[in-house]
N, C-alpha and C. Protein backbone atom coordinates (compact mmCIF):
# COMPACT_ATOMS: atom_id res chain seq x y z
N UNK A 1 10.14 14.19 18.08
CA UNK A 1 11.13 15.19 17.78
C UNK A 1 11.25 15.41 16.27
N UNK A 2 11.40 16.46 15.66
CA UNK A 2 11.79 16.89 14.37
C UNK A 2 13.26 15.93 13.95
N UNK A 3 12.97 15.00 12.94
CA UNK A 3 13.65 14.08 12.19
C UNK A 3 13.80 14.69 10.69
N UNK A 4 13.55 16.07 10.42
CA UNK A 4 13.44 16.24 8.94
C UNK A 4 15.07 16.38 8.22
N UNK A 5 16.21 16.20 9.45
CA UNK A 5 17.39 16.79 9.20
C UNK A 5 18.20 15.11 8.76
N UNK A 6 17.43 14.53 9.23
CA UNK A 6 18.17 12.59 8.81
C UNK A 6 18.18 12.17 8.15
N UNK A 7 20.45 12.09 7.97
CA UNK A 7 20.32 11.74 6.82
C UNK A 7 20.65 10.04 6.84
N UNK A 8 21.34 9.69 7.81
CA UNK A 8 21.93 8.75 7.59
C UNK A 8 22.09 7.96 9.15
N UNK A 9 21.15 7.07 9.62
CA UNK A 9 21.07 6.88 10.72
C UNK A 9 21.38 5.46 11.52
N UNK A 10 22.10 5.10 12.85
CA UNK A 10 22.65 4.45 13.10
C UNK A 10 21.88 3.80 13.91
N UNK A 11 21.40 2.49 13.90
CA UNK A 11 20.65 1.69 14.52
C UNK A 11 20.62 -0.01 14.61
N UNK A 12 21.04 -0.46 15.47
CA UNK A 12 21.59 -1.13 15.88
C UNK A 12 20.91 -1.65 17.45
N UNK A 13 19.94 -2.57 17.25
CA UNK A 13 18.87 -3.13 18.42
C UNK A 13 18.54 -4.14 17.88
N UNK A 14 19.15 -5.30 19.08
CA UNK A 14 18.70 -6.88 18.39
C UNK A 14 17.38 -7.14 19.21
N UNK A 15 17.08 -6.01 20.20
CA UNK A 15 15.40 -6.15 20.53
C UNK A 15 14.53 -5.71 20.34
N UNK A 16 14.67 -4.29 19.04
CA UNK A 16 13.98 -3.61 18.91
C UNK A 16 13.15 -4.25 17.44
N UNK A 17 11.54 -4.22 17.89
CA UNK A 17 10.45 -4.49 17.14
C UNK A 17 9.87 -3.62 16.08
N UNK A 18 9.83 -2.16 16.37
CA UNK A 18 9.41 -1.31 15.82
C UNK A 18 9.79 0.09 15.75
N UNK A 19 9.99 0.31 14.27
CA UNK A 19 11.09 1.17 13.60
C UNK A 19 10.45 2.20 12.62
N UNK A 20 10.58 3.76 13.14
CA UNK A 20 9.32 4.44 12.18
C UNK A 20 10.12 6.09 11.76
N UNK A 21 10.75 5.69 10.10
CA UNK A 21 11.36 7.02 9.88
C UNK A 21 10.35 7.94 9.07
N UNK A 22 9.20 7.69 9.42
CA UNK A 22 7.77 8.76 8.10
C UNK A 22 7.87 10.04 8.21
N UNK A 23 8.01 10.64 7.36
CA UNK A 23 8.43 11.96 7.08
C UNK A 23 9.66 12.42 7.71
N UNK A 24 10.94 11.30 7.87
CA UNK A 24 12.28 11.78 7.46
C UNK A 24 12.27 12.31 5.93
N UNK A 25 12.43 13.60 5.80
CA UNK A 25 12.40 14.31 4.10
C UNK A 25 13.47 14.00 3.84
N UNK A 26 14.69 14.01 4.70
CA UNK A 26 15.93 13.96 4.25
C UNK A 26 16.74 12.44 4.42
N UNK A 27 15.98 11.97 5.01
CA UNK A 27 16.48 10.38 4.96
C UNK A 27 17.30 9.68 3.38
N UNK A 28 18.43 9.06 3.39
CA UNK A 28 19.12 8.94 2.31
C UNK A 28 20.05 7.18 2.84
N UNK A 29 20.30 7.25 3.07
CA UNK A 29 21.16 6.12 3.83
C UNK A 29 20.36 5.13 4.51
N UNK A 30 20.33 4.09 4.63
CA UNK A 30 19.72 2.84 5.96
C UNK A 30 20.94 1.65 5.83
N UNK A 31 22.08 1.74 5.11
CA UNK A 31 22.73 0.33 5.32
C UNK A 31 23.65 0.18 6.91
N UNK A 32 22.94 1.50 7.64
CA UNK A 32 23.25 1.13 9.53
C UNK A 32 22.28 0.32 9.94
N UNK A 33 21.31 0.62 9.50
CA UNK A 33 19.96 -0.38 10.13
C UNK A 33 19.79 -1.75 9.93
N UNK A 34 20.19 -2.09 11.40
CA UNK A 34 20.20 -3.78 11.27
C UNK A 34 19.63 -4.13 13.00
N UNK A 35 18.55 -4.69 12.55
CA UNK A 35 17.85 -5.17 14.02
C UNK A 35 17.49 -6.49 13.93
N UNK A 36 17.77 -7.73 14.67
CA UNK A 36 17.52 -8.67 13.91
C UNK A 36 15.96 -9.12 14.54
N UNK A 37 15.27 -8.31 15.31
CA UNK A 37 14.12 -8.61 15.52
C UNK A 37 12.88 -7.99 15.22
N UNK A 38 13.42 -7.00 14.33
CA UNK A 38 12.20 -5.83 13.96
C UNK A 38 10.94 -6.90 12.68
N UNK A 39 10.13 -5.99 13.42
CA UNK A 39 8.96 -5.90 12.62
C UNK A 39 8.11 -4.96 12.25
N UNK A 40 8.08 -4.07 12.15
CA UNK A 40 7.45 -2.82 11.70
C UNK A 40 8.90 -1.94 11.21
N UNK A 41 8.37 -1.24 9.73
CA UNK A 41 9.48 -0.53 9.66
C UNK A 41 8.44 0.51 8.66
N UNK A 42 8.84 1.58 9.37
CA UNK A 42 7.59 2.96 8.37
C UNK A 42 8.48 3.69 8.11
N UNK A 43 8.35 4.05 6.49
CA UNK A 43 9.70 4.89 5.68
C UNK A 43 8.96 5.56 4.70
N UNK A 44 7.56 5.78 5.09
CA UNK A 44 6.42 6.49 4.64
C UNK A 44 7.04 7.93 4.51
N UNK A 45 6.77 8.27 3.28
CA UNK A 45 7.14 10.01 2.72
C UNK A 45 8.73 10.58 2.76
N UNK A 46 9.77 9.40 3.14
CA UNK A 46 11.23 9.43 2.62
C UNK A 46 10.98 9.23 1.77
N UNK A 47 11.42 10.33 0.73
CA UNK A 47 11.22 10.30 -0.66
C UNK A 47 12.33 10.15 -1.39
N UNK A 48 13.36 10.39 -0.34
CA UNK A 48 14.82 10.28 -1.07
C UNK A 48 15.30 8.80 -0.75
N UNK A 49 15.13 8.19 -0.20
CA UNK A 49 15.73 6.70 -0.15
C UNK A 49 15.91 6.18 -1.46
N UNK A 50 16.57 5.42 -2.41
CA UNK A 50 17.06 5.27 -3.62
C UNK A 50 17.08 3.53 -3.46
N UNK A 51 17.32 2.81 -4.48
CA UNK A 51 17.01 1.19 -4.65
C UNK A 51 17.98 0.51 -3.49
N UNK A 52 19.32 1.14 -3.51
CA UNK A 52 20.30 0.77 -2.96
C UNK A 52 20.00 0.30 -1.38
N UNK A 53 19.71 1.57 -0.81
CA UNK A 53 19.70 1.65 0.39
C UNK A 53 18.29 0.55 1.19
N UNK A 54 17.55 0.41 0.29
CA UNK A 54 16.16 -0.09 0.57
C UNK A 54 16.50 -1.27 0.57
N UNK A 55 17.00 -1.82 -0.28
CA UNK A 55 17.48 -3.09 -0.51
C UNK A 55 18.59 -3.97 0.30
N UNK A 56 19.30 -2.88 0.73
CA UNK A 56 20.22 -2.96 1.64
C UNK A 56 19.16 -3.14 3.12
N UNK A 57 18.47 -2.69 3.13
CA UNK A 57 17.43 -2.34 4.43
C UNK A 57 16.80 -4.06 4.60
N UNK A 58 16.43 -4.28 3.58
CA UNK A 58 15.91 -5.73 3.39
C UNK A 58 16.24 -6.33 4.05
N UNK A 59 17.60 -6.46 3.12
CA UNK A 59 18.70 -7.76 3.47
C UNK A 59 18.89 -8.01 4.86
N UNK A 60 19.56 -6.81 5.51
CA UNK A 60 19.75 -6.91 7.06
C UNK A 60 18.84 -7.02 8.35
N UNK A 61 17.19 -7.15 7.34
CA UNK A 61 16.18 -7.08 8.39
C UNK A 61 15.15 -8.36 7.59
N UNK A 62 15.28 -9.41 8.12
CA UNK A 62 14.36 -10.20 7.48
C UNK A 62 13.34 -10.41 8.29
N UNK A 63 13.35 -10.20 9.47
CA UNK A 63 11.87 -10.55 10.03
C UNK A 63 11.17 -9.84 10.04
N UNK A 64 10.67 -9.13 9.15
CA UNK A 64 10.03 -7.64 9.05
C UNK A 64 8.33 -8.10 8.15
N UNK A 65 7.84 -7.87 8.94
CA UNK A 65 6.20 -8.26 9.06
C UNK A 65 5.27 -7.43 8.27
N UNK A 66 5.66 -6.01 8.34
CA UNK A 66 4.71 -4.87 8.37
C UNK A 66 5.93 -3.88 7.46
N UNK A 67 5.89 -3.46 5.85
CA UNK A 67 6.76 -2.59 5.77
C UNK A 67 5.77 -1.33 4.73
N UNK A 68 6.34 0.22 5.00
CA UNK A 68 5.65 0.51 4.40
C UNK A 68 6.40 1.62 4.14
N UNK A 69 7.05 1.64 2.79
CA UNK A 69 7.48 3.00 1.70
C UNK A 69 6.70 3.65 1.08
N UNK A 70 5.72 4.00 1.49
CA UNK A 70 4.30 5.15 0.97
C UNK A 70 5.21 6.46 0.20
N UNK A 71 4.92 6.85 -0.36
CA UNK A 71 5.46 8.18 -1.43
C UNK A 71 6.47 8.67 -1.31
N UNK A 72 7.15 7.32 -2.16
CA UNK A 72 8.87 7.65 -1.82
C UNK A 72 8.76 7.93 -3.38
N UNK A 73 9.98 8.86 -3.47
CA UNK A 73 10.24 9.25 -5.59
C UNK A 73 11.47 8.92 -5.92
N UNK A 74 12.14 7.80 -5.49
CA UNK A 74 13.37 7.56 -5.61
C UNK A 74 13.57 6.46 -5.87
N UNK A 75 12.99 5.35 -5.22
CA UNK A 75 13.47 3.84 -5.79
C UNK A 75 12.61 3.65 -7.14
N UNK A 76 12.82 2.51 -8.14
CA UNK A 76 12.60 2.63 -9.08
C UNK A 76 12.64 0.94 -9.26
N UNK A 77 13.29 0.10 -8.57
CA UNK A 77 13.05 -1.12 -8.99
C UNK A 77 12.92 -2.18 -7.15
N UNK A 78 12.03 -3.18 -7.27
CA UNK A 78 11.97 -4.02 -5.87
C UNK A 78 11.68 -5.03 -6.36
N UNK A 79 12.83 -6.07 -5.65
CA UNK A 79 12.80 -7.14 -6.07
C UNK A 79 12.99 -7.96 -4.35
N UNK A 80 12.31 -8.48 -3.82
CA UNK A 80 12.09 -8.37 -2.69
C UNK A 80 11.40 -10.52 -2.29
N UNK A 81 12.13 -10.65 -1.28
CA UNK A 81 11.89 -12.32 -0.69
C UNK A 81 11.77 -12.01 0.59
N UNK A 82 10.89 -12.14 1.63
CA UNK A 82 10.58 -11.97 2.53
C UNK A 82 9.70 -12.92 3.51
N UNK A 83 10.17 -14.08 4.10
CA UNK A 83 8.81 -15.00 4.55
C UNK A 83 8.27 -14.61 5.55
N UNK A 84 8.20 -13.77 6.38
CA UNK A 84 7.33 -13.09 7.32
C UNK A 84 6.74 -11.88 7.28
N UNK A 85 6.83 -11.36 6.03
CA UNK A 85 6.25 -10.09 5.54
C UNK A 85 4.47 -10.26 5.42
N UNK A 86 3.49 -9.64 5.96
CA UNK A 86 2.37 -9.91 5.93
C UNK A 86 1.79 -7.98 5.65
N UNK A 87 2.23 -7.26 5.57
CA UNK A 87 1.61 -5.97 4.95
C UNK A 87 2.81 -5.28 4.03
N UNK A 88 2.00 -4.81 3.32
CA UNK A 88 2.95 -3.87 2.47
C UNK A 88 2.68 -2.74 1.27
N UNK A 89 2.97 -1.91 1.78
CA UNK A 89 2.60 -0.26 1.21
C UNK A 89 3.29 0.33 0.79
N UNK A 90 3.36 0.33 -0.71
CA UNK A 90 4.24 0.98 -2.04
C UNK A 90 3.69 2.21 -2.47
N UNK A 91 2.20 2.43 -2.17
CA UNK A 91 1.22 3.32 -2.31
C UNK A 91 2.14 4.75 -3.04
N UNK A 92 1.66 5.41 -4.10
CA UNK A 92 2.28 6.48 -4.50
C UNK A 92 3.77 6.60 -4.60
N UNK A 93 4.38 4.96 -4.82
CA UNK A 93 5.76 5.30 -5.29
C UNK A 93 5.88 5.81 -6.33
N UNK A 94 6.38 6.87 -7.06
CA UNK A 94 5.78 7.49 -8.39
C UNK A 94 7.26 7.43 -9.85
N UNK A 95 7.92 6.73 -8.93
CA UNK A 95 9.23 6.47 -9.51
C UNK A 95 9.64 4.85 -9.83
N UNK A 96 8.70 3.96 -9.21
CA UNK A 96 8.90 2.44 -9.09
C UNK A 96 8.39 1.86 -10.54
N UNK A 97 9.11 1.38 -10.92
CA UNK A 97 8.75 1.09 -12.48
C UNK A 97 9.07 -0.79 -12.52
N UNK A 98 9.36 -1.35 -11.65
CA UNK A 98 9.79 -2.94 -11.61
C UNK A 98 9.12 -3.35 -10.23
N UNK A 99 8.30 -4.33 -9.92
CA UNK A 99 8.31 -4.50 -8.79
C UNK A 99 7.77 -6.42 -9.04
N UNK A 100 8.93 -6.98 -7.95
CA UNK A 100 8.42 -8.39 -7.86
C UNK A 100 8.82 -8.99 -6.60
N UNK A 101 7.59 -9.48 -5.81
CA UNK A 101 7.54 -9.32 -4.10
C UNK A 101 7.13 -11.59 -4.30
N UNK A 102 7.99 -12.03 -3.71
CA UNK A 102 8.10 -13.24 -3.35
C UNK A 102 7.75 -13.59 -1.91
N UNK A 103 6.18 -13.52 -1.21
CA UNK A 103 6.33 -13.45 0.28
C UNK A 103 5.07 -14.08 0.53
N UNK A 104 5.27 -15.64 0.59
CA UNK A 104 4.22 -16.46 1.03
C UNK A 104 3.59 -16.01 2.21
N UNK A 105 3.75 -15.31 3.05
CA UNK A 105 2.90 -14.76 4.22
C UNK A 105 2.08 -13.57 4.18
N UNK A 106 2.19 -12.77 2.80
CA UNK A 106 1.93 -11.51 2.47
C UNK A 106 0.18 -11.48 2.40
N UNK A 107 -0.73 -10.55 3.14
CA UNK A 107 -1.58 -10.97 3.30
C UNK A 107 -2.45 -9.57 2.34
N UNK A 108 -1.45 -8.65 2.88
CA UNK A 108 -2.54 -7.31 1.84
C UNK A 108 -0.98 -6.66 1.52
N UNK A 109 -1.38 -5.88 0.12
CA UNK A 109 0.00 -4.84 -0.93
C UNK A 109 -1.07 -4.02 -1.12
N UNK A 110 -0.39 -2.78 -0.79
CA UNK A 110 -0.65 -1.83 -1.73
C UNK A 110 -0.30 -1.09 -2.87
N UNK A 111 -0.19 -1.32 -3.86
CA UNK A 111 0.47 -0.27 -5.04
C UNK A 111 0.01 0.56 -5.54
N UNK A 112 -1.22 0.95 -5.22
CA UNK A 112 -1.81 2.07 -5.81
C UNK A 112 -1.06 3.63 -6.46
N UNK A 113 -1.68 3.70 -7.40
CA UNK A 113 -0.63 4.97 -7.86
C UNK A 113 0.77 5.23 -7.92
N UNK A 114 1.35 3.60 -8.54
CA UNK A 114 2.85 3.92 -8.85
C UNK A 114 2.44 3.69 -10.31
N UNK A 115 2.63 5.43 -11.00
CA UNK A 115 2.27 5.52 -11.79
C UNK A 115 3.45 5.07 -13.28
N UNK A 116 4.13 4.90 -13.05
CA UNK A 116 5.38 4.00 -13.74
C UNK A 116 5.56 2.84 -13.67
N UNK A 117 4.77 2.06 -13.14
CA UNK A 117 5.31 1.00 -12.81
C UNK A 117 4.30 -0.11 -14.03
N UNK A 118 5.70 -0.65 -14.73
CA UNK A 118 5.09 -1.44 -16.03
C UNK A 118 5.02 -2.87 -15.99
N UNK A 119 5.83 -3.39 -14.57
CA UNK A 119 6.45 -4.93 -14.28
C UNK A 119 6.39 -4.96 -12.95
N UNK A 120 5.26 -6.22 -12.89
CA UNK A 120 4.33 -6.28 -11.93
C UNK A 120 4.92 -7.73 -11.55
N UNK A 121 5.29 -8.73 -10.43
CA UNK A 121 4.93 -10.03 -10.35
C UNK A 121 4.99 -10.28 -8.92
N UNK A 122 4.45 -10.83 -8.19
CA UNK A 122 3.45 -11.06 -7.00
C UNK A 122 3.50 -12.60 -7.10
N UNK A 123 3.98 -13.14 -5.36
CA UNK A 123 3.58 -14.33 -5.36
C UNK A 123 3.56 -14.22 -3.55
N UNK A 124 1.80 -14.74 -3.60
CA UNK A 124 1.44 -14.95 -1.87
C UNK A 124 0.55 -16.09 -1.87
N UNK A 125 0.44 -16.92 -1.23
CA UNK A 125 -0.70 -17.94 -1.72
C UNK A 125 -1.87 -17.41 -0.16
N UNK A 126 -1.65 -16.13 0.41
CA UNK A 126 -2.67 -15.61 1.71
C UNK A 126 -3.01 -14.76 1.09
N UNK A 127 -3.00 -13.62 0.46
CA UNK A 127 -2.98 -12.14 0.00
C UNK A 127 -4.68 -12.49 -0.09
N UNK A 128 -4.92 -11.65 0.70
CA UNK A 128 -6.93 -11.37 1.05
C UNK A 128 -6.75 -9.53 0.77
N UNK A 129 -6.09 -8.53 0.31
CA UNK A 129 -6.21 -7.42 0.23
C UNK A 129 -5.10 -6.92 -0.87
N UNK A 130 -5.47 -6.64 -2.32
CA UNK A 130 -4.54 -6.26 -3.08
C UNK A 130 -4.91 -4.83 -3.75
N UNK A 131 -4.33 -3.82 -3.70
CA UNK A 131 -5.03 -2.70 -4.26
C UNK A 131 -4.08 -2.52 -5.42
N UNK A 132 -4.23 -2.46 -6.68
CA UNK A 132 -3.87 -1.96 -7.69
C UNK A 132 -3.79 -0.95 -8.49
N UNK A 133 -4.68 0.03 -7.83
CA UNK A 133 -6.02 1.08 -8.23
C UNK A 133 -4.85 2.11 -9.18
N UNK A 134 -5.05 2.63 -10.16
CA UNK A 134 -4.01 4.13 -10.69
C UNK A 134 -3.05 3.45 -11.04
N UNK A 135 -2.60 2.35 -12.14
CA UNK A 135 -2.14 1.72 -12.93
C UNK A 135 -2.16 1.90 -14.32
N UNK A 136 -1.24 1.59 -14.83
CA UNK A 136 -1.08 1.49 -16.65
C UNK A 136 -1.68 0.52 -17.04
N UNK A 137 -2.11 -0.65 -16.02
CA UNK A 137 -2.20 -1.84 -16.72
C UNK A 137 -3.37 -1.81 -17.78
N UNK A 138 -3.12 -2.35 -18.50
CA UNK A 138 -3.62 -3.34 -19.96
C UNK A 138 -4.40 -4.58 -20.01
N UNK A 139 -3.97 -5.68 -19.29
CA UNK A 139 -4.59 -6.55 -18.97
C UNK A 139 -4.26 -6.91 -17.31
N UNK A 140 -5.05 -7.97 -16.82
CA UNK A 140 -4.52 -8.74 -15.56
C UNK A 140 -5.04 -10.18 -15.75
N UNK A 141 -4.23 -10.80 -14.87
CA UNK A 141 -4.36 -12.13 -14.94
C UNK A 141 -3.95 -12.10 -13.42
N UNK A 142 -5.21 -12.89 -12.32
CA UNK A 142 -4.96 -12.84 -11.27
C UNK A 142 -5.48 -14.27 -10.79
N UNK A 143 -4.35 -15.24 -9.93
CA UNK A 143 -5.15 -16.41 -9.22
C UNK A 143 -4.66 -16.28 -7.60
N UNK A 144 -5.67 -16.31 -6.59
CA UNK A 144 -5.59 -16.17 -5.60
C UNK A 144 -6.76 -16.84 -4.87
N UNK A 145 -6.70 -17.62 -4.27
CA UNK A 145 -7.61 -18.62 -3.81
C UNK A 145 -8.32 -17.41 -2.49
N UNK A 146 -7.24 -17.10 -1.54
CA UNK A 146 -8.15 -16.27 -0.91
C UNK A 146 -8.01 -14.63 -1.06
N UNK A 147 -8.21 -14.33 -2.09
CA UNK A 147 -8.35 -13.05 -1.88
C UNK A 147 -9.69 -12.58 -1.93
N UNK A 148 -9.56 -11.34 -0.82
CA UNK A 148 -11.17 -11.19 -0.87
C UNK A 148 -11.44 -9.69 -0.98
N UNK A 149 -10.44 -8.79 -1.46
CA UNK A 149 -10.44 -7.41 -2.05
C UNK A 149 -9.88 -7.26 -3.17
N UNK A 150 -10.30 -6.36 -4.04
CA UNK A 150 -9.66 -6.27 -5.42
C UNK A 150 -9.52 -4.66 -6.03
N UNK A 151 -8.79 -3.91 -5.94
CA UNK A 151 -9.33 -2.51 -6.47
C UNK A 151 -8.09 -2.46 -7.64
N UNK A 152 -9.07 -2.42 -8.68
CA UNK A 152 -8.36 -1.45 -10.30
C UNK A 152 -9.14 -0.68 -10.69
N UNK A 153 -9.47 0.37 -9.35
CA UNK A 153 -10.10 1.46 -9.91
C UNK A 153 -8.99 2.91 -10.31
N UNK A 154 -9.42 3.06 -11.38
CA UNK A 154 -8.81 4.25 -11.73
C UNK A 154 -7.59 3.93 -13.25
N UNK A 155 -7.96 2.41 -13.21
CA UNK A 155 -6.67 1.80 -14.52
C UNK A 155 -7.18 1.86 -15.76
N UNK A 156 -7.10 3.37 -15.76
CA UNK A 156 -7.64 4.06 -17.33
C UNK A 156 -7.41 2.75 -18.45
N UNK A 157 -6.15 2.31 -18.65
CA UNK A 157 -5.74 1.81 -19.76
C UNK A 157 -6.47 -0.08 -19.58
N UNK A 158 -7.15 -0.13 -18.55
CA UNK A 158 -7.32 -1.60 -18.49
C UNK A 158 -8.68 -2.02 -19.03
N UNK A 159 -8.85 -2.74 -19.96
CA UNK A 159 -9.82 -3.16 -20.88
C UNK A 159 -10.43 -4.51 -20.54
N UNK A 160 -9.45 -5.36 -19.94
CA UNK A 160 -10.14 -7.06 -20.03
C UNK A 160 -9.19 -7.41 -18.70
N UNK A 161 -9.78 -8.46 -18.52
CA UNK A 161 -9.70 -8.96 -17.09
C UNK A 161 -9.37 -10.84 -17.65
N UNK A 162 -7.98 -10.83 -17.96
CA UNK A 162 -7.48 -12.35 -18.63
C UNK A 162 -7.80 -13.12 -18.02
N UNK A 163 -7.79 -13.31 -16.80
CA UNK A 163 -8.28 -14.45 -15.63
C UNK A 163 -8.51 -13.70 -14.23
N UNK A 164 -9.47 -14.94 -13.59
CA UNK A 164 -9.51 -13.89 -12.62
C UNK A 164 -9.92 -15.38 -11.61
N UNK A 165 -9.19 -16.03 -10.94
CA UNK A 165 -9.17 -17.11 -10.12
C UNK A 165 -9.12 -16.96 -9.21
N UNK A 166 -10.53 -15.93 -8.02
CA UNK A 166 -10.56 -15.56 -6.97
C UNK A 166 -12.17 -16.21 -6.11
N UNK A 167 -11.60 -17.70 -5.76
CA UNK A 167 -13.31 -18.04 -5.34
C UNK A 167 -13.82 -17.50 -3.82
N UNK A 168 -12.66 -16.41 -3.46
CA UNK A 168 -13.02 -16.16 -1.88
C UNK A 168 -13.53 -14.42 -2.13
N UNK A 169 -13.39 -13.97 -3.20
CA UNK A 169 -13.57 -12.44 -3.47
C UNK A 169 -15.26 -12.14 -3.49
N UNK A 170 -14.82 -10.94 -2.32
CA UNK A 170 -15.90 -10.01 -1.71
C UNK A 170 -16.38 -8.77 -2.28
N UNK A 171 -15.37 -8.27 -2.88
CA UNK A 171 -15.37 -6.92 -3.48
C UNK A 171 -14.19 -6.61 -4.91
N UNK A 172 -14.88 -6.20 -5.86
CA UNK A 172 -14.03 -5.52 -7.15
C UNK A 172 -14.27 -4.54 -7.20
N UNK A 173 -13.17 -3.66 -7.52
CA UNK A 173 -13.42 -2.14 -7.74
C UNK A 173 -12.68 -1.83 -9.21
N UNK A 174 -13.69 -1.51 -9.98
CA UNK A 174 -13.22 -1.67 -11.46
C UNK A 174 -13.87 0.03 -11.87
N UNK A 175 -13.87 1.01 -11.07
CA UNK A 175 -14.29 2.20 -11.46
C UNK A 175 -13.33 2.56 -12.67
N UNK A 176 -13.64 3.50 -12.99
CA UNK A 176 -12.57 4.31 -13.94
C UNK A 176 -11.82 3.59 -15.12
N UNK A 177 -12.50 2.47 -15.33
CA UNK A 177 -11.68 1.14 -16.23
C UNK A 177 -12.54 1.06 -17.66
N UNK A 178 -12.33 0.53 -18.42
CA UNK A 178 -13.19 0.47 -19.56
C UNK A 178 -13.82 -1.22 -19.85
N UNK A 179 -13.38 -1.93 -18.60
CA UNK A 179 -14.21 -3.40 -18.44
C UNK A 179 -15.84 -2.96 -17.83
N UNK A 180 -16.56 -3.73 -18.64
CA UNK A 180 -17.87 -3.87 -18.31
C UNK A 180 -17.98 -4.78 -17.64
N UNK A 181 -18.99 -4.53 -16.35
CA UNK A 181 -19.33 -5.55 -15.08
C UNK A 181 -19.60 -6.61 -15.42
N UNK A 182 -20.58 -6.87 -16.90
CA UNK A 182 -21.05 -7.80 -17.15
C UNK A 182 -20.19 -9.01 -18.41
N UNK A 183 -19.04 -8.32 -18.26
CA UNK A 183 -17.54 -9.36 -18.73
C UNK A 183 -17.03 -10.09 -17.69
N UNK A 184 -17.41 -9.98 -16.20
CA UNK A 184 -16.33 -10.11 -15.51
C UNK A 184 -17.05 -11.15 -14.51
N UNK A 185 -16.68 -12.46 -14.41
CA UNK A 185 -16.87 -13.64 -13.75
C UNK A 185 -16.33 -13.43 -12.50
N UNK A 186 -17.54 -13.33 -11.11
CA UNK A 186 -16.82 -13.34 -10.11
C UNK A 186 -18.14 -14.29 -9.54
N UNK A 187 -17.78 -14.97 -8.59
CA UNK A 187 -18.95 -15.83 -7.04
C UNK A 187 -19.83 -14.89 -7.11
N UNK A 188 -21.28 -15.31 -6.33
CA UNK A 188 -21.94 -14.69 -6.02
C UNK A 188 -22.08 -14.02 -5.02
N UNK A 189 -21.00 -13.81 -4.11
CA UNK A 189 -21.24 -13.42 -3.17
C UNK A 189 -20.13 -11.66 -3.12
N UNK A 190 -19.84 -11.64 -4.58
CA UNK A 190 -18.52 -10.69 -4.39
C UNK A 190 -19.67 -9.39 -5.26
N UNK A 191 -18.98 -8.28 -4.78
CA UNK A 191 -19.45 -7.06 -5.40
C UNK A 191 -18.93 -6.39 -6.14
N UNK A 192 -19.40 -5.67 -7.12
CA UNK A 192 -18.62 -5.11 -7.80
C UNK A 192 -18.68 -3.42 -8.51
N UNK A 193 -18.11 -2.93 -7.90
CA UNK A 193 -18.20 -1.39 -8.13
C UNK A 193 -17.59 -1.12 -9.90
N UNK A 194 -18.84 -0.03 -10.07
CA UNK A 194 -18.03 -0.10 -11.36
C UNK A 194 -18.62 1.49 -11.77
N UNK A 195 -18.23 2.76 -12.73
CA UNK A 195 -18.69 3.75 -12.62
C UNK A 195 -19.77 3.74 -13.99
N UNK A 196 -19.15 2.99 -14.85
CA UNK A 196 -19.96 3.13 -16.76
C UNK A 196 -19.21 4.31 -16.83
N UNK A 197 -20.15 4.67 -18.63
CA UNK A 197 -19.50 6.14 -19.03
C UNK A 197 -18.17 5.62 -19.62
N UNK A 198 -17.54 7.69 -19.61
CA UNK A 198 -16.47 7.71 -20.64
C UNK A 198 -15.01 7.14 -19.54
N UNK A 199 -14.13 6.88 -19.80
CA UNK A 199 -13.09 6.79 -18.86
C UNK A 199 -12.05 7.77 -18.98
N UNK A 200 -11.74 8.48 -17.79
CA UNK A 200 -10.72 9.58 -17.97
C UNK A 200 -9.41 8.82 -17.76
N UNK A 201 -7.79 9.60 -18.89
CA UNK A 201 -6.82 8.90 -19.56
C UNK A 201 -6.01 10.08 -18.32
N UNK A 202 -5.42 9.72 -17.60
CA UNK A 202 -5.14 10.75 -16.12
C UNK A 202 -3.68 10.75 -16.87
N UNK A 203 -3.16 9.10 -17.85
CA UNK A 203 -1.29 9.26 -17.91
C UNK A 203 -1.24 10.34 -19.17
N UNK A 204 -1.83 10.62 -20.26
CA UNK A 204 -1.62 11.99 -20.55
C UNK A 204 -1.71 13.31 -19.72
N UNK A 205 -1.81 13.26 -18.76
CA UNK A 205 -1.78 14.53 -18.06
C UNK A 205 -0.39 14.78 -17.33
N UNK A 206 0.40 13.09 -17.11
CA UNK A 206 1.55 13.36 -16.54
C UNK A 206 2.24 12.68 -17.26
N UNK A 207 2.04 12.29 -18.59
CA UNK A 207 3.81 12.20 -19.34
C UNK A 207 3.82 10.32 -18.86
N UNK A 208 2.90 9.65 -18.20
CA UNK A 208 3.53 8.13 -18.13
C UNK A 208 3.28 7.00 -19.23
């Protein structure tokens, strides 16, 4: 059914598992939403949801496994503890400028293209899938015993690779970066995409 009119919705299921407001446009409110058994919650392309309400969303839902705020333009800071959280998709938050996710079960993040976002901190000791790709970053410093995906493709501004403590990594994606392949210490068994050439500077084009 057409959900584009929701603003503020009342939900309330201590059996309900799976919870999906994606492309509510008008979604604004969640401090009704309290399920104490959910695990999936998709808030993909609510763009209006704001720190408050998200956070509020958290709190009242901790067993939440699977969460994913894909191209929301409204929250701006996540500060987030979660021990059963194992996916998570920030993808094109374009307003998120703080983000620090505490979730020993967290197995893959996406942040790709939160193009504001200057404060980064991450702690999973599973995370096998991290995409970073369309970043400001400058440097990284990454230790992850099993991670076995890596994408900073597209992180115009990223030059050097400070550490990189990944002995289970399969794949780097360092396109669009100004690190050379042959700086970058990985196993032999990991690959590494990389384009050469000039690198295009995409945050002069939008002001970040």
């Amino acid at each position: 059914e057409d959900c584009s009119k929701l603003v503020e919705p009342v939900v309330h299921c201590p059996s309900l598992e799976v919870l999906s407001f994606a492309r509510c446009i008008s979604l604004r409110e969640l401090k009704f939403v309290s399920c104490q058994k959910l695990l999936e919650i998709d808030l993909s392309y609510c763009q209006l949801v704001n720190d408050d309400s998200f956070h509020s969303l958290i709190s009242q839902n901790t067993s939440i496994q699977k969460l994913s705020l894909r191209a929301n333009r409204n929250v701006s800071r996540i500060d987030m503890k979660l021990d059963n959280l194992k996916q998570l998709d920030l993808g094109l938050c374009i307003a998120l400028e703080s983000c620090s996710i505490c979730c020993n079960s967290l197995v893959s993040m996406d942040v790709g293209m939160c193009v504001k976002l200057n404060d980064l901190h991450v702690e999973s000791e599973v995370m096998k899938t991290l995409d970073l790709s369309m970043l400001k970053l400058s440097q990284v410093s990454i230790r992850c015993d099993l991670l076995e995906v890596l994408l900073l493709s597209g992180c115009c501004k990223l030059n050097s690779i400070r550490e990189l403590s990944c002995p289970s990594l399969q794949e780097l994606d360092i396109c669009g970066t100004a690190i050379h392949p042959k700086r970058v210490k990985v196993g032999k068994k990991a690959k590494i995409k990389s384009s050469g050439g000039d690198v295009y500077d995409w945050t002069e084009q939008i002001g970040a």
